[in-house]
C-alpha atoms as a PDB file:
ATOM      1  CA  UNK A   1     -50.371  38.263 -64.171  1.00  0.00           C
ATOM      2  CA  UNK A   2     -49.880  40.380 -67.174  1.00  0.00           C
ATOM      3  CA  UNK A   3     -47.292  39.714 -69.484  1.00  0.00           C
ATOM      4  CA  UNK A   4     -46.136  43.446 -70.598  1.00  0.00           C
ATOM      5  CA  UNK A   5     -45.480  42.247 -74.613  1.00  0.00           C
ATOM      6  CA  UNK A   6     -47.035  43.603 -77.511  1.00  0.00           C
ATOM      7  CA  UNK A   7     -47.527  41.695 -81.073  1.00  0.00           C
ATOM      8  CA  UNK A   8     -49.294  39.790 -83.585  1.00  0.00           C
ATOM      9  CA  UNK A   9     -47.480  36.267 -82.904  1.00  0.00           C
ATOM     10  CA  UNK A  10     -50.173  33.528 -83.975  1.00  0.00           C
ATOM     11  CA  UNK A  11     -48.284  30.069 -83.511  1.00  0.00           C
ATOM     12  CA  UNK A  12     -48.920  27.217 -86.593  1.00  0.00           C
ATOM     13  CA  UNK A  13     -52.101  25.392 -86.723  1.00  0.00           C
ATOM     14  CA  UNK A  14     -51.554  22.364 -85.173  1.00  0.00           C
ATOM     15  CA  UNK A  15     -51.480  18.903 -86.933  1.00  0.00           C
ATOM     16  CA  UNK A  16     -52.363  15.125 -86.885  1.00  0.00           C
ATOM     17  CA  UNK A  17     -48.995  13.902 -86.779  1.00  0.00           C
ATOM     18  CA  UNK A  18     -47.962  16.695 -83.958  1.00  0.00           C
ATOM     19  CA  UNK A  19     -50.855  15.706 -82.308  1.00  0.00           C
ATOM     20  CA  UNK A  20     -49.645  11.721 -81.915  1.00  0.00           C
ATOM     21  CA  UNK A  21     -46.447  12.608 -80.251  1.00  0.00           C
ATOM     22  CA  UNK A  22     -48.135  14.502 -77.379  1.00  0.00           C
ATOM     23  CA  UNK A  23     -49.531  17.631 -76.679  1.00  0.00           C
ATOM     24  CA  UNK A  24     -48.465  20.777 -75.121  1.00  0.00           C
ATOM     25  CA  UNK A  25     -51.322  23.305 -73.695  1.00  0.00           C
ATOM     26  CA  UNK A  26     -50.510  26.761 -73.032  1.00  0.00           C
ATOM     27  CA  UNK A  27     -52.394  28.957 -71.058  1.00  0.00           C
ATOM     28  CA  UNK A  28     -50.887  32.818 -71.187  1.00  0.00           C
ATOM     29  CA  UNK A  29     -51.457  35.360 -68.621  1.00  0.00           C
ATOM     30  CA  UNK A  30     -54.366  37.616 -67.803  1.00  0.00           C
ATOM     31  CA  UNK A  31     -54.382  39.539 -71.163  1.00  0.00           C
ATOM     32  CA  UNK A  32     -54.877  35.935 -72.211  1.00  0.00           C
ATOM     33  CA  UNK A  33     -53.331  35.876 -76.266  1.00  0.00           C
ATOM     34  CA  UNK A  34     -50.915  33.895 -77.436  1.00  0.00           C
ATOM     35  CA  UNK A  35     -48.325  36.702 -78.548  1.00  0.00           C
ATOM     36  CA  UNK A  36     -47.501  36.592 -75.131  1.00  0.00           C
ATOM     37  CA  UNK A  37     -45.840  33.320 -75.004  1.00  0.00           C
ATOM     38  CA  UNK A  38     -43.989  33.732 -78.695  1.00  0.00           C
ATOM     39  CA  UNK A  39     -40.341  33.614 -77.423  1.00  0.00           C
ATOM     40  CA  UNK A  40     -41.827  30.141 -75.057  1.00  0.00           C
ATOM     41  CA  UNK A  41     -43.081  28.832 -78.253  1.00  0.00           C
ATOM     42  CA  UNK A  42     -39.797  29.177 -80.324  1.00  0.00           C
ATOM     43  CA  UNK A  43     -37.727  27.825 -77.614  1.00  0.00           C
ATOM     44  CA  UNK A  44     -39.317  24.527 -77.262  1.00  0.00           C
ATOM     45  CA  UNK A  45     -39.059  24.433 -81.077  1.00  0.00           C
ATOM     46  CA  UNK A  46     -35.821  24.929 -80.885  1.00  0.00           C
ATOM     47  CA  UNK A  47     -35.437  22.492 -78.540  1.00  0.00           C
ATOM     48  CA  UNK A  48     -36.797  19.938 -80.557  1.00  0.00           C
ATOM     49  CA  UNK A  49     -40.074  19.528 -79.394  1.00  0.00           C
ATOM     50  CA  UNK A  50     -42.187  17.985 -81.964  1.00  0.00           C
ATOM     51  CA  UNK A  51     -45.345  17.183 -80.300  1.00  0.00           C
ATOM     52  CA  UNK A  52     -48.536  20.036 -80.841  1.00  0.00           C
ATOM     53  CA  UNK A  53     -48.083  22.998 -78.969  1.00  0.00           C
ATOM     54  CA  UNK A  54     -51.500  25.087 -78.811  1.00  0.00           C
ATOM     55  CA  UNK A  55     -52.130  28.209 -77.233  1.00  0.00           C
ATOM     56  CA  UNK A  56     -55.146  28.262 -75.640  1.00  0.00           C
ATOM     57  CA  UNK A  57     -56.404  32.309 -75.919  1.00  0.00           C
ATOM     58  CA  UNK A  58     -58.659  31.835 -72.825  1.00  0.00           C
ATOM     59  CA  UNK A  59     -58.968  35.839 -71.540  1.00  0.00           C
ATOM     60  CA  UNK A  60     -61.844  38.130 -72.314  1.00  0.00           C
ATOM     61  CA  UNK A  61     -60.889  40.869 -75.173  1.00  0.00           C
ATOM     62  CA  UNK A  62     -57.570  42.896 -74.925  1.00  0.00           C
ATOM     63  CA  UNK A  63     -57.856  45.477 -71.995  1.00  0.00           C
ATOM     64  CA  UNK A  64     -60.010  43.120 -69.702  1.00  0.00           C
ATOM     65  CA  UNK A  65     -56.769  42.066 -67.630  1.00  0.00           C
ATOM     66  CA  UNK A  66     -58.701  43.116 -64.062  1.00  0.00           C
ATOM     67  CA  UNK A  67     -61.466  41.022 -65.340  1.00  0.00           C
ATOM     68  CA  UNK A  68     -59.664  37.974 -66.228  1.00  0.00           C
ATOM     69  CA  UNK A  69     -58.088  37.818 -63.029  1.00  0.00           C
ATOM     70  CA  UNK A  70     -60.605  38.677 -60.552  1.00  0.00           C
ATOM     71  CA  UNK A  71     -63.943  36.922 -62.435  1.00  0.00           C
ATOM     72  CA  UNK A  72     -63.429  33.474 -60.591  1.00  0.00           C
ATOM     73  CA  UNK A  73     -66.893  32.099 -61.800  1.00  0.00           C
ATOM     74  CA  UNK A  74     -65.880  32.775 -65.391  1.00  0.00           C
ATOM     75  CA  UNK A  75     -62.331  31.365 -64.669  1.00  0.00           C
ATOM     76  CA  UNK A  76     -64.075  28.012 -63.731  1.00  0.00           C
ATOM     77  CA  UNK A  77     -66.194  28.026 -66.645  1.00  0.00           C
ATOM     78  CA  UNK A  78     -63.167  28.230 -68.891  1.00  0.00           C
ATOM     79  CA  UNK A  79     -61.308  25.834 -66.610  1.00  0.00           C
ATOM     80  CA  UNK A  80     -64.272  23.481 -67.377  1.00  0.00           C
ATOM     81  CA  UNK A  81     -64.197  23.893 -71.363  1.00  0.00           C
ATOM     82  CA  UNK A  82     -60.144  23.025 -71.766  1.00  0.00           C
ATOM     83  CA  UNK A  83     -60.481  20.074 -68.830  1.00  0.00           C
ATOM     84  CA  UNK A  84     -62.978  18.781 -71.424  1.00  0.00           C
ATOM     85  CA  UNK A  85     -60.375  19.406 -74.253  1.00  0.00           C
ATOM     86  CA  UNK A  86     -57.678  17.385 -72.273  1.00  0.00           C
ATOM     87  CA  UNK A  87     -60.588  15.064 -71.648  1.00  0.00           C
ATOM     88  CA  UNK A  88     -60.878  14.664 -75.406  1.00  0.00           C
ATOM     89  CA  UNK A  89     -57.863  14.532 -76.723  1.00  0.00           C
ATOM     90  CA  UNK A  90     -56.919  11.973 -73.630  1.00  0.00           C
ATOM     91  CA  UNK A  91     -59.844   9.451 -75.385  1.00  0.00           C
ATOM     92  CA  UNK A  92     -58.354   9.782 -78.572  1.00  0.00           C
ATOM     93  CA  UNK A  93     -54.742   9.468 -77.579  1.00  0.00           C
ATOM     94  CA  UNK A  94     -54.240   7.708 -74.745  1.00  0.00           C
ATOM     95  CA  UNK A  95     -50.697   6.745 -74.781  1.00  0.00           C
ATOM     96  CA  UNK A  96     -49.796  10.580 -75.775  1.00  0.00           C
ATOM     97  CA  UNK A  97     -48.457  12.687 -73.681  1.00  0.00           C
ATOM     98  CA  UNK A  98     -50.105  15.945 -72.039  1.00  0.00           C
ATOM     99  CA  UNK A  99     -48.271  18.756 -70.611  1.00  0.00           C
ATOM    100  CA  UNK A 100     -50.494  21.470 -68.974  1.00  0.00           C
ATOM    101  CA  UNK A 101     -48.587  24.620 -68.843  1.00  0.00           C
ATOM    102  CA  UNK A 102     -49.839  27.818 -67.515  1.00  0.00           C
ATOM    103  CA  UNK A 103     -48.553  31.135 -67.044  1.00  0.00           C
ATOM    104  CA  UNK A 104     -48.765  33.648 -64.236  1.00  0.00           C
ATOM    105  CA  UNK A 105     -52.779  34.369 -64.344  1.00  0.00           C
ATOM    106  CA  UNK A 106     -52.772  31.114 -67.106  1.00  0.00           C
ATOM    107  CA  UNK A 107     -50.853  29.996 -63.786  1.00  0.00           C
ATOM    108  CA  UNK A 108     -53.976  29.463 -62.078  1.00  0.00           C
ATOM    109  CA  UNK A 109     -56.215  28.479 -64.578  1.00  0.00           C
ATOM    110  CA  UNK A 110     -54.186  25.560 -64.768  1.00  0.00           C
ATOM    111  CA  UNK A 111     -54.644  24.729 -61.108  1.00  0.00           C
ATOM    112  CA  UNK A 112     -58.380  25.296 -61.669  1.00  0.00           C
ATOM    113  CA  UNK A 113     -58.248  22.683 -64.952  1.00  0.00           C
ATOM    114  CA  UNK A 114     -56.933  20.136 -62.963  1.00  0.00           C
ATOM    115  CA  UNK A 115     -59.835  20.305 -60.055  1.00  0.00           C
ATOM    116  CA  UNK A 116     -62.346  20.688 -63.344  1.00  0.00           C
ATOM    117  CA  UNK A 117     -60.651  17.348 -64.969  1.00  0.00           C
ATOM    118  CA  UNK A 118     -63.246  14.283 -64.917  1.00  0.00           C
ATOM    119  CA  UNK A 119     -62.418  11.086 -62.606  1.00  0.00           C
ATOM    120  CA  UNK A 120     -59.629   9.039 -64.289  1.00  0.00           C
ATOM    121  CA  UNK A 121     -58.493  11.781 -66.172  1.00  0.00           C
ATOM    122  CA  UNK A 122     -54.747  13.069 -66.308  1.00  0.00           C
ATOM    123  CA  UNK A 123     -52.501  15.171 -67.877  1.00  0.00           C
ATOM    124  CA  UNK A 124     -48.424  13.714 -68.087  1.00  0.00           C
ATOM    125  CA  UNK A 125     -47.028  16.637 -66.236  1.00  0.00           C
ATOM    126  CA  UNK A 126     -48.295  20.083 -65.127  1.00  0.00           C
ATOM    127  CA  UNK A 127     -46.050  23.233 -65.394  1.00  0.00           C
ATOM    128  CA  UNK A 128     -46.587  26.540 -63.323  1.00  0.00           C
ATOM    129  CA  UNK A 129     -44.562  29.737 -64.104  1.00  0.00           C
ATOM    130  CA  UNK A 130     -45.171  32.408 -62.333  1.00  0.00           C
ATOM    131  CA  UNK A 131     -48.512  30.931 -61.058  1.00  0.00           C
ATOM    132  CA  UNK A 132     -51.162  33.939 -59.518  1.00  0.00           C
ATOM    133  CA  UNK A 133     -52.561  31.087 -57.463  1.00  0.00           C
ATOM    134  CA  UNK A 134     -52.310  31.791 -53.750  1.00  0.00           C
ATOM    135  CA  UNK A 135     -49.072  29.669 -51.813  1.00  0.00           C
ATOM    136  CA  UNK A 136     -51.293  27.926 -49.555  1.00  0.00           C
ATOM    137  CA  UNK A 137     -53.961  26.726 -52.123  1.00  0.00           C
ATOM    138  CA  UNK A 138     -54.369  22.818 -51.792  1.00  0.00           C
ATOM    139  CA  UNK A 139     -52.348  21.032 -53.987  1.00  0.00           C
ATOM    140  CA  UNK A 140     -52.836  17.671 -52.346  1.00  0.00           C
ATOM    141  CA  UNK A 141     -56.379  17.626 -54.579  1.00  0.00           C
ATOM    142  CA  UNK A 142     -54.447  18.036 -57.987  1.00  0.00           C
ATOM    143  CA  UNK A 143     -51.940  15.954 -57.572  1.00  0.00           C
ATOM    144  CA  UNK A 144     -53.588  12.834 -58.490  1.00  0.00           C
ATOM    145  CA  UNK A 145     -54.154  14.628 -62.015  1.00  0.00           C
ATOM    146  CA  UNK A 146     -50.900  14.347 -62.972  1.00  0.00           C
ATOM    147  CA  UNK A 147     -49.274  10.834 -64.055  1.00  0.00           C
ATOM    148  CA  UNK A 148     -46.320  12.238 -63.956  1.00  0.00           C
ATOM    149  CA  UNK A 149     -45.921  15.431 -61.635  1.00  0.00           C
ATOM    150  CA  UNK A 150     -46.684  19.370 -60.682  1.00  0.00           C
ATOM    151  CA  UNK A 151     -44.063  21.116 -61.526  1.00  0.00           C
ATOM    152  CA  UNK A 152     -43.576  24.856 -59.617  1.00  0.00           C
ATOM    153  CA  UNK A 153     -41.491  27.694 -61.071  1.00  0.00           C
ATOM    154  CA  UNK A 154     -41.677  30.934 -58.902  1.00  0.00           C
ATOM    155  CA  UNK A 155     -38.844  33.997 -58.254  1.00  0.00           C
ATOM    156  CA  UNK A 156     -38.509  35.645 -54.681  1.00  0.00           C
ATOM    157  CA  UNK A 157     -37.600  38.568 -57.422  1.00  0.00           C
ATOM    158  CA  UNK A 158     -41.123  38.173 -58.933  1.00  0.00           C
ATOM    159  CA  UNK A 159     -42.712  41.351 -57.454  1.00  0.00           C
ATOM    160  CA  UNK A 160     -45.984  41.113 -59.880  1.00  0.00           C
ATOM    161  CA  UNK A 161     -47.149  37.802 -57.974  1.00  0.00           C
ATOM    162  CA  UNK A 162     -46.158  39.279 -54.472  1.00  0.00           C
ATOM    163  CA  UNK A 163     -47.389  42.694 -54.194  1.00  0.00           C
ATOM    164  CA  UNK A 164     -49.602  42.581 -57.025  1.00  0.00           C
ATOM    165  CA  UNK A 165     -51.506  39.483 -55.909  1.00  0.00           C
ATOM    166  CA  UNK A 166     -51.814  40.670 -52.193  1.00  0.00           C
ATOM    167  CA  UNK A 167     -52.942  43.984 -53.833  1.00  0.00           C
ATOM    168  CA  UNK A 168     -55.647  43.024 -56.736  1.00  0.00           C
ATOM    169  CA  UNK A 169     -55.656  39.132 -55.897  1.00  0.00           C
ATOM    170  CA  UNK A 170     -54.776  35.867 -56.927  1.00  0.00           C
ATOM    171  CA  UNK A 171     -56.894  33.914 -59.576  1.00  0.00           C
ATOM    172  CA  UNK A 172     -58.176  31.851 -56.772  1.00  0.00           C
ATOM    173  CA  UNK A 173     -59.324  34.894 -55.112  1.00  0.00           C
ATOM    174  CA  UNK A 174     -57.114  35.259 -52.194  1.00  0.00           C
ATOM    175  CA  UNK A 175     -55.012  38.857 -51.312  1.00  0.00           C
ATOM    176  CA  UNK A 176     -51.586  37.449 -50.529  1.00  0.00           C
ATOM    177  CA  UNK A 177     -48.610  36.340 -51.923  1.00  0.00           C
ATOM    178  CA  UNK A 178     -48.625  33.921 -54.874  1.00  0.00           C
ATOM    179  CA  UNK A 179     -47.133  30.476 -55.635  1.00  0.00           C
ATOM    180  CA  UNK A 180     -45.120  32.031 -58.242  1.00  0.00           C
ATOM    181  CA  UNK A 181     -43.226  34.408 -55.772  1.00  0.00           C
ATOM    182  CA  UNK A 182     -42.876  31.786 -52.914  1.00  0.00           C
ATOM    183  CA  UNK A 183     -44.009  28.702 -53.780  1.00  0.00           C
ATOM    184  CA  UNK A 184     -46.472  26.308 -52.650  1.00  0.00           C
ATOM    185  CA  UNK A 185     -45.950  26.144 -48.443  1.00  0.00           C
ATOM    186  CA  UNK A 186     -47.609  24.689 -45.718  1.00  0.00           C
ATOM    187  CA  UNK A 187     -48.681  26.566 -42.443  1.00  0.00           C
ATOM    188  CA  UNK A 188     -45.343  27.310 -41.290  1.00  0.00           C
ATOM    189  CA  UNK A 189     -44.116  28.935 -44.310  1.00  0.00           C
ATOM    190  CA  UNK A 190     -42.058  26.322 -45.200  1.00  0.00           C
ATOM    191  CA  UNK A 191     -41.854  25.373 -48.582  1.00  0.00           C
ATOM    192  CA  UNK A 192     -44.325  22.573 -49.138  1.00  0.00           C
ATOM    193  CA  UNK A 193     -42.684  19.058 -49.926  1.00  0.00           C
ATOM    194  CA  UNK A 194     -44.489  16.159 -52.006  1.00  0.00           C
ATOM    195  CA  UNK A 195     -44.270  13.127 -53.918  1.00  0.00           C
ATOM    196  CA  UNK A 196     -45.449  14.628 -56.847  1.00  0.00           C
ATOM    197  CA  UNK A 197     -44.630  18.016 -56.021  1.00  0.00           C
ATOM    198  CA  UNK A 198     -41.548  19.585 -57.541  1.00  0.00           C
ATOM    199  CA  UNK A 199     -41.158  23.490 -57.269  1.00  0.00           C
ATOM    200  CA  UNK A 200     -37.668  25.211 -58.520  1.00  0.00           C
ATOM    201  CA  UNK A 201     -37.079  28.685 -57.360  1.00  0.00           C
ATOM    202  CA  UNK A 202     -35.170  31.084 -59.587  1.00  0.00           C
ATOM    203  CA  UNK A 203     -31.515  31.095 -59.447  1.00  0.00           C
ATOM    204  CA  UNK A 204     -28.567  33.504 -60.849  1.00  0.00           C
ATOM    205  CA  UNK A 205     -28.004  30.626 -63.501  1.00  0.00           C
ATOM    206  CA  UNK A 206     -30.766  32.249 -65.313  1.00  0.00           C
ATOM    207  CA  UNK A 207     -29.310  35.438 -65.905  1.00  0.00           C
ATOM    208  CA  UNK A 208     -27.366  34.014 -68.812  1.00  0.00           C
ATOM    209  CA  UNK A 209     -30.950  32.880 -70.704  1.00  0.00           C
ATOM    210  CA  UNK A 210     -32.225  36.014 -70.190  1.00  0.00           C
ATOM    211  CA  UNK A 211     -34.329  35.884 -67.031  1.00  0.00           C
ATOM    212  CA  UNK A 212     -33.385  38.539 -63.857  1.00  0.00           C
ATOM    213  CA  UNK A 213     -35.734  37.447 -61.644  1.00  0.00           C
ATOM    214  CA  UNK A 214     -39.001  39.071 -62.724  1.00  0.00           C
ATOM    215  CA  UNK A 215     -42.164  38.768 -64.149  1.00  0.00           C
ATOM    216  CA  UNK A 216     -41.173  38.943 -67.442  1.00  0.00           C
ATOM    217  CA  UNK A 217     -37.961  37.111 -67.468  1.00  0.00           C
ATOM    218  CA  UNK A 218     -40.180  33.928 -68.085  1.00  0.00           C
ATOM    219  CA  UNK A 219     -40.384  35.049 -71.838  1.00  0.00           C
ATOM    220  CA  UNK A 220     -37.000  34.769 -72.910  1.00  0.00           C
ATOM    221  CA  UNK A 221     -36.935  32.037 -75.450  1.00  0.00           C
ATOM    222  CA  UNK A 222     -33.074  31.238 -74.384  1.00  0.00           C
ATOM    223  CA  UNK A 223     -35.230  30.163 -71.099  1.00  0.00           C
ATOM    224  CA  UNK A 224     -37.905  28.215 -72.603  1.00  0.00           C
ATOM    225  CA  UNK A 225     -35.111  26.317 -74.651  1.00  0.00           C
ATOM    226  CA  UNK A 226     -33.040  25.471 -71.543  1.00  0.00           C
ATOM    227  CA  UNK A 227     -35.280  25.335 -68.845  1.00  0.00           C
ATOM    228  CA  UNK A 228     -39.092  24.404 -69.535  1.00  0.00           C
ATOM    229  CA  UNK A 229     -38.418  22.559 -72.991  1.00  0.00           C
ATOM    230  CA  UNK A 230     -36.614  19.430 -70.507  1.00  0.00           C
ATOM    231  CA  UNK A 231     -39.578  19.505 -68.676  1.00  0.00           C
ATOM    232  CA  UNK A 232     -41.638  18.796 -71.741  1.00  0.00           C
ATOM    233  CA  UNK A 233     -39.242  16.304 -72.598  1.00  0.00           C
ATOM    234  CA  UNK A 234     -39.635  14.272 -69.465  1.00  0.00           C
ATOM    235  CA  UNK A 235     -36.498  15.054 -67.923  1.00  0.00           C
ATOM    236  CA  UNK A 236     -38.318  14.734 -64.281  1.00  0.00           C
ATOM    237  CA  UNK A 237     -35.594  16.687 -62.087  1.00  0.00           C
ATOM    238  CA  UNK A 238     -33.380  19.810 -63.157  1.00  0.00           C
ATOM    239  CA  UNK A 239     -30.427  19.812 -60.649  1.00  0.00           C
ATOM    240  CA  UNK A 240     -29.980  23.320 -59.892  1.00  0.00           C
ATOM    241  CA  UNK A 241     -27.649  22.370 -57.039  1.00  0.00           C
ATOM    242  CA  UNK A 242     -27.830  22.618 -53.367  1.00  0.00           C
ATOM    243  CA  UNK A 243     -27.843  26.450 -52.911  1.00  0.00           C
ATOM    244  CA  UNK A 244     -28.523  27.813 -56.471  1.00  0.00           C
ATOM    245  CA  UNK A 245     -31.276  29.642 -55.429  1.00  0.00           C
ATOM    246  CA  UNK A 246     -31.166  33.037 -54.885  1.00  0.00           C
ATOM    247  CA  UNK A 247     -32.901  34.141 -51.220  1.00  0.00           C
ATOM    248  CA  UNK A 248     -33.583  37.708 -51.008  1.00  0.00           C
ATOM    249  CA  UNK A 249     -32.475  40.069 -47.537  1.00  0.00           C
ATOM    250  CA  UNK A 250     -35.822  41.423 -47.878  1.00  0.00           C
ATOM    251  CA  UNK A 251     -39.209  41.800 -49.722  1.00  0.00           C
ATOM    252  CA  UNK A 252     -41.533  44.552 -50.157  1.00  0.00           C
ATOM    253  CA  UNK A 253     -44.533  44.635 -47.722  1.00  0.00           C
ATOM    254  CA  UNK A 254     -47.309  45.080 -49.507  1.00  0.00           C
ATOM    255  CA  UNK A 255     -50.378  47.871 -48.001  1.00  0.00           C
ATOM    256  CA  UNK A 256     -53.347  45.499 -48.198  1.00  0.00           C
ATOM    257  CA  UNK A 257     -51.082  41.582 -47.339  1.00  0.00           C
ATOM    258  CA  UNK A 258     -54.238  41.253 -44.599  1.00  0.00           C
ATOM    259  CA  UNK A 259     -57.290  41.979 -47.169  1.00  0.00           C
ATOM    260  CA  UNK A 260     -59.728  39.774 -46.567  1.00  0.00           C
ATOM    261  CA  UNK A 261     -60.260  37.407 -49.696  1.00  0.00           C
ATOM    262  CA  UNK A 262     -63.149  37.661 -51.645  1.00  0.00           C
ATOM    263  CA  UNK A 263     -66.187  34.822 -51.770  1.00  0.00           C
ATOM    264  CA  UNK A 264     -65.708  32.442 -54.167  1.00  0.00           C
ATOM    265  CA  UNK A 265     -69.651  32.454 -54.584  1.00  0.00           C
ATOM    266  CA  UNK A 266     -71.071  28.891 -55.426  1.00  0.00           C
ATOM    267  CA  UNK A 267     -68.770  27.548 -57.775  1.00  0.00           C
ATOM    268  CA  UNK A 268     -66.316  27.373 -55.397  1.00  0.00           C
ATOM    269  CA  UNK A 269     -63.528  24.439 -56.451  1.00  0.00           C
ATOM    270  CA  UNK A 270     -61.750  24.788 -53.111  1.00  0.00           C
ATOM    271  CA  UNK A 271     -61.840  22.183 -50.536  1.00  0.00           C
ATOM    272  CA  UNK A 272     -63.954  22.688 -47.695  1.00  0.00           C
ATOM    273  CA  UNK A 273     -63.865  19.476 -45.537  1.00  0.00           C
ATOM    274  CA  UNK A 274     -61.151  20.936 -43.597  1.00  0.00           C
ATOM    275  CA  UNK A 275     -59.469  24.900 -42.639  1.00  0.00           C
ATOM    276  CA  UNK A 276     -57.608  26.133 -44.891  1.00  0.00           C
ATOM    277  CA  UNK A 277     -54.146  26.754 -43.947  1.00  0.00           C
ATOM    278  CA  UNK A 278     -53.023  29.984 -42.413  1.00  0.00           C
ATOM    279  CA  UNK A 279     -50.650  31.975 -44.744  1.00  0.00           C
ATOM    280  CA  UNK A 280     -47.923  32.880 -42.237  1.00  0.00           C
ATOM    281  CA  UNK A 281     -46.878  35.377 -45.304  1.00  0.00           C
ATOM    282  CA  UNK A 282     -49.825  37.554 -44.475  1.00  0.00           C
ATOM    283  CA  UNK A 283     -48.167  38.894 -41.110  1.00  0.00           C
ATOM    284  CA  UNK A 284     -44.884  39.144 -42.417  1.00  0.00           C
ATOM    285  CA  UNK A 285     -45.600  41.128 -45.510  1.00  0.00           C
ATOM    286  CA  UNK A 286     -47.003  44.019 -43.395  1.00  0.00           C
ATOM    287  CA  UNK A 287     -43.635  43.989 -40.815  1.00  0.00           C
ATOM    288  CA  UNK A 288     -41.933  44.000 -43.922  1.00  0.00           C
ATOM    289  CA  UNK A 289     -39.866  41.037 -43.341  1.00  0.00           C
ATOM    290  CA  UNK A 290     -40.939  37.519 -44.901  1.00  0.00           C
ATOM    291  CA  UNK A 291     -36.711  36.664 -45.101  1.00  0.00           C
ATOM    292  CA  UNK A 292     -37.723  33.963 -41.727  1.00  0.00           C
ATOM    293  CA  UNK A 293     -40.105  32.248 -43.485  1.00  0.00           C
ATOM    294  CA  UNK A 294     -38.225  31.317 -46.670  1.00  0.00           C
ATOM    295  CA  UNK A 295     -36.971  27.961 -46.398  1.00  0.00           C
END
């Protein structure tokens, strides 16, 4: 949710020729500026990405975190202006490639972009790090708005989008345990498998770049170079082995895992053709045990 940095990074203005080899949107957390994402920025320079990378400021003023992340009819209102960016851009270029990339609170927005994208419209790839989205929101309707894939990147270590989300709430307005902490699951708890779906946990490999598991380890730019500038680059799987990820012996157990969610009022974006899915994390948080359910 909130990225804990403090500066005055403002990335380059974009330009024409960045612009026709592909695009990279960045949505930032909750505090919603772009310093936030400065070391993310340099490392897929230094990666040699060449494409436009813009940071999309998309929060209310500095101190409105609360507000950014629990004001869901303002969150699809923005959601609605940058789907009509993509949608624009996407007319002009349409053999460019889009990468949607969100982070933490900008996690969600990014789910909400895709529902708000018009028929026929895609992005190349979507990235989540640290996504405040709830685990159980429905992926199956975003899918189809990526050519390419969704990629997931969540940490069992990532207490901000576990306790914090159950606490105060995810962007889609649900009290429970984020995609970013668990990743997306279906109603057993098990992590959720698709076509299109691709979610990498956090593994001990990281510590090298810069990244310990938490909420803020997503900044390092050592990260961004290794990690999330291949996924810009179209790499479509990193191979982080067949147990590289770290599974904790326990996670905290949050005081209000079973608070009801809040209404999503009438411009609800979730579907409601069938139940949603029961988060089996809910029960588990509050016997302070989720360790059974983490596939």
């Amino acid at each position: 949710m909130v990225f804990a940095a403090f500066g005055c990074f403002q990335p380059p203005d974009v330009t024409d020729a960045q612009l026709e080899r592909g695009c990279v949107i960045m949505l930032p957390g909750i505090e919603g500026n772009a310093w936030q994402l400065e070391g993310t920025y340099k490392g897929l320079r230094d990666a040699g990405i060449d494409q436009a990378i813009e940071i999309i400021p998309w929060g209310s003023p500095p101190l409105s975190s609360l507000s950014n992340l629990m004001d869901f009819e303002e969150n699809c209102r923005r959601a609605d202006r940058i789907a009509l960016k993509i949608a624009s851009y996407r007319k002009a270029r349409p053999a460019a490639p889009i990468t949607l990339m969100g982070f933490s609170g900008g996690g969600g927005l990014a789910i909400l972009t895709l529902e708000a994208l018009e028929e026929g419209v895609q992005v190349d790839r979507a990235v989540l790090v640290a996504a405040a989205i709830s685990n159980c929101h429905d992926v199956d309707r975003v899918l189809p708005r990526c050519r390419d894939s969704l990629v997931n990147i969540y940490s069992r270590l990532d207490n901000v989008v576990c306790a914090g989300t159950a606490l105060m709430g995810t962007i889609d307005r649900e009290n429970t345990v984020s995609a970013g902490h668990s990743g997306f699951v279906d109603e057993a708890g098990t992590l959720l498998a698709r076509d299109k779906l691709q979610q990498i946990g956090w593994t001990s490999d990281w510590i090298r770049l810069g990244h310990y598991g938490g909420h803020l380890g997503y900044l390092a730019q050592p990260w961004a170079l290794e990690v999330l500038a291949p996924l810009v680059m179209k790499q479509a799987v990193i191979d982080l082995g067949e147990s590289s990820e770290w599974i904790p012996d326990e996670s905290p157990s949050p005081q209000r895992a079973n608070a009801t969610p809040a209404s999503r009022g009438p411009h609800a974006r979730i579907a409601t053709s069938r139940p949603r899915p029961v988060n089996p994390f809910k029960n588990a948080m509050s016997r302070g045990d989720m360790t059974p359910h983490l596939q």
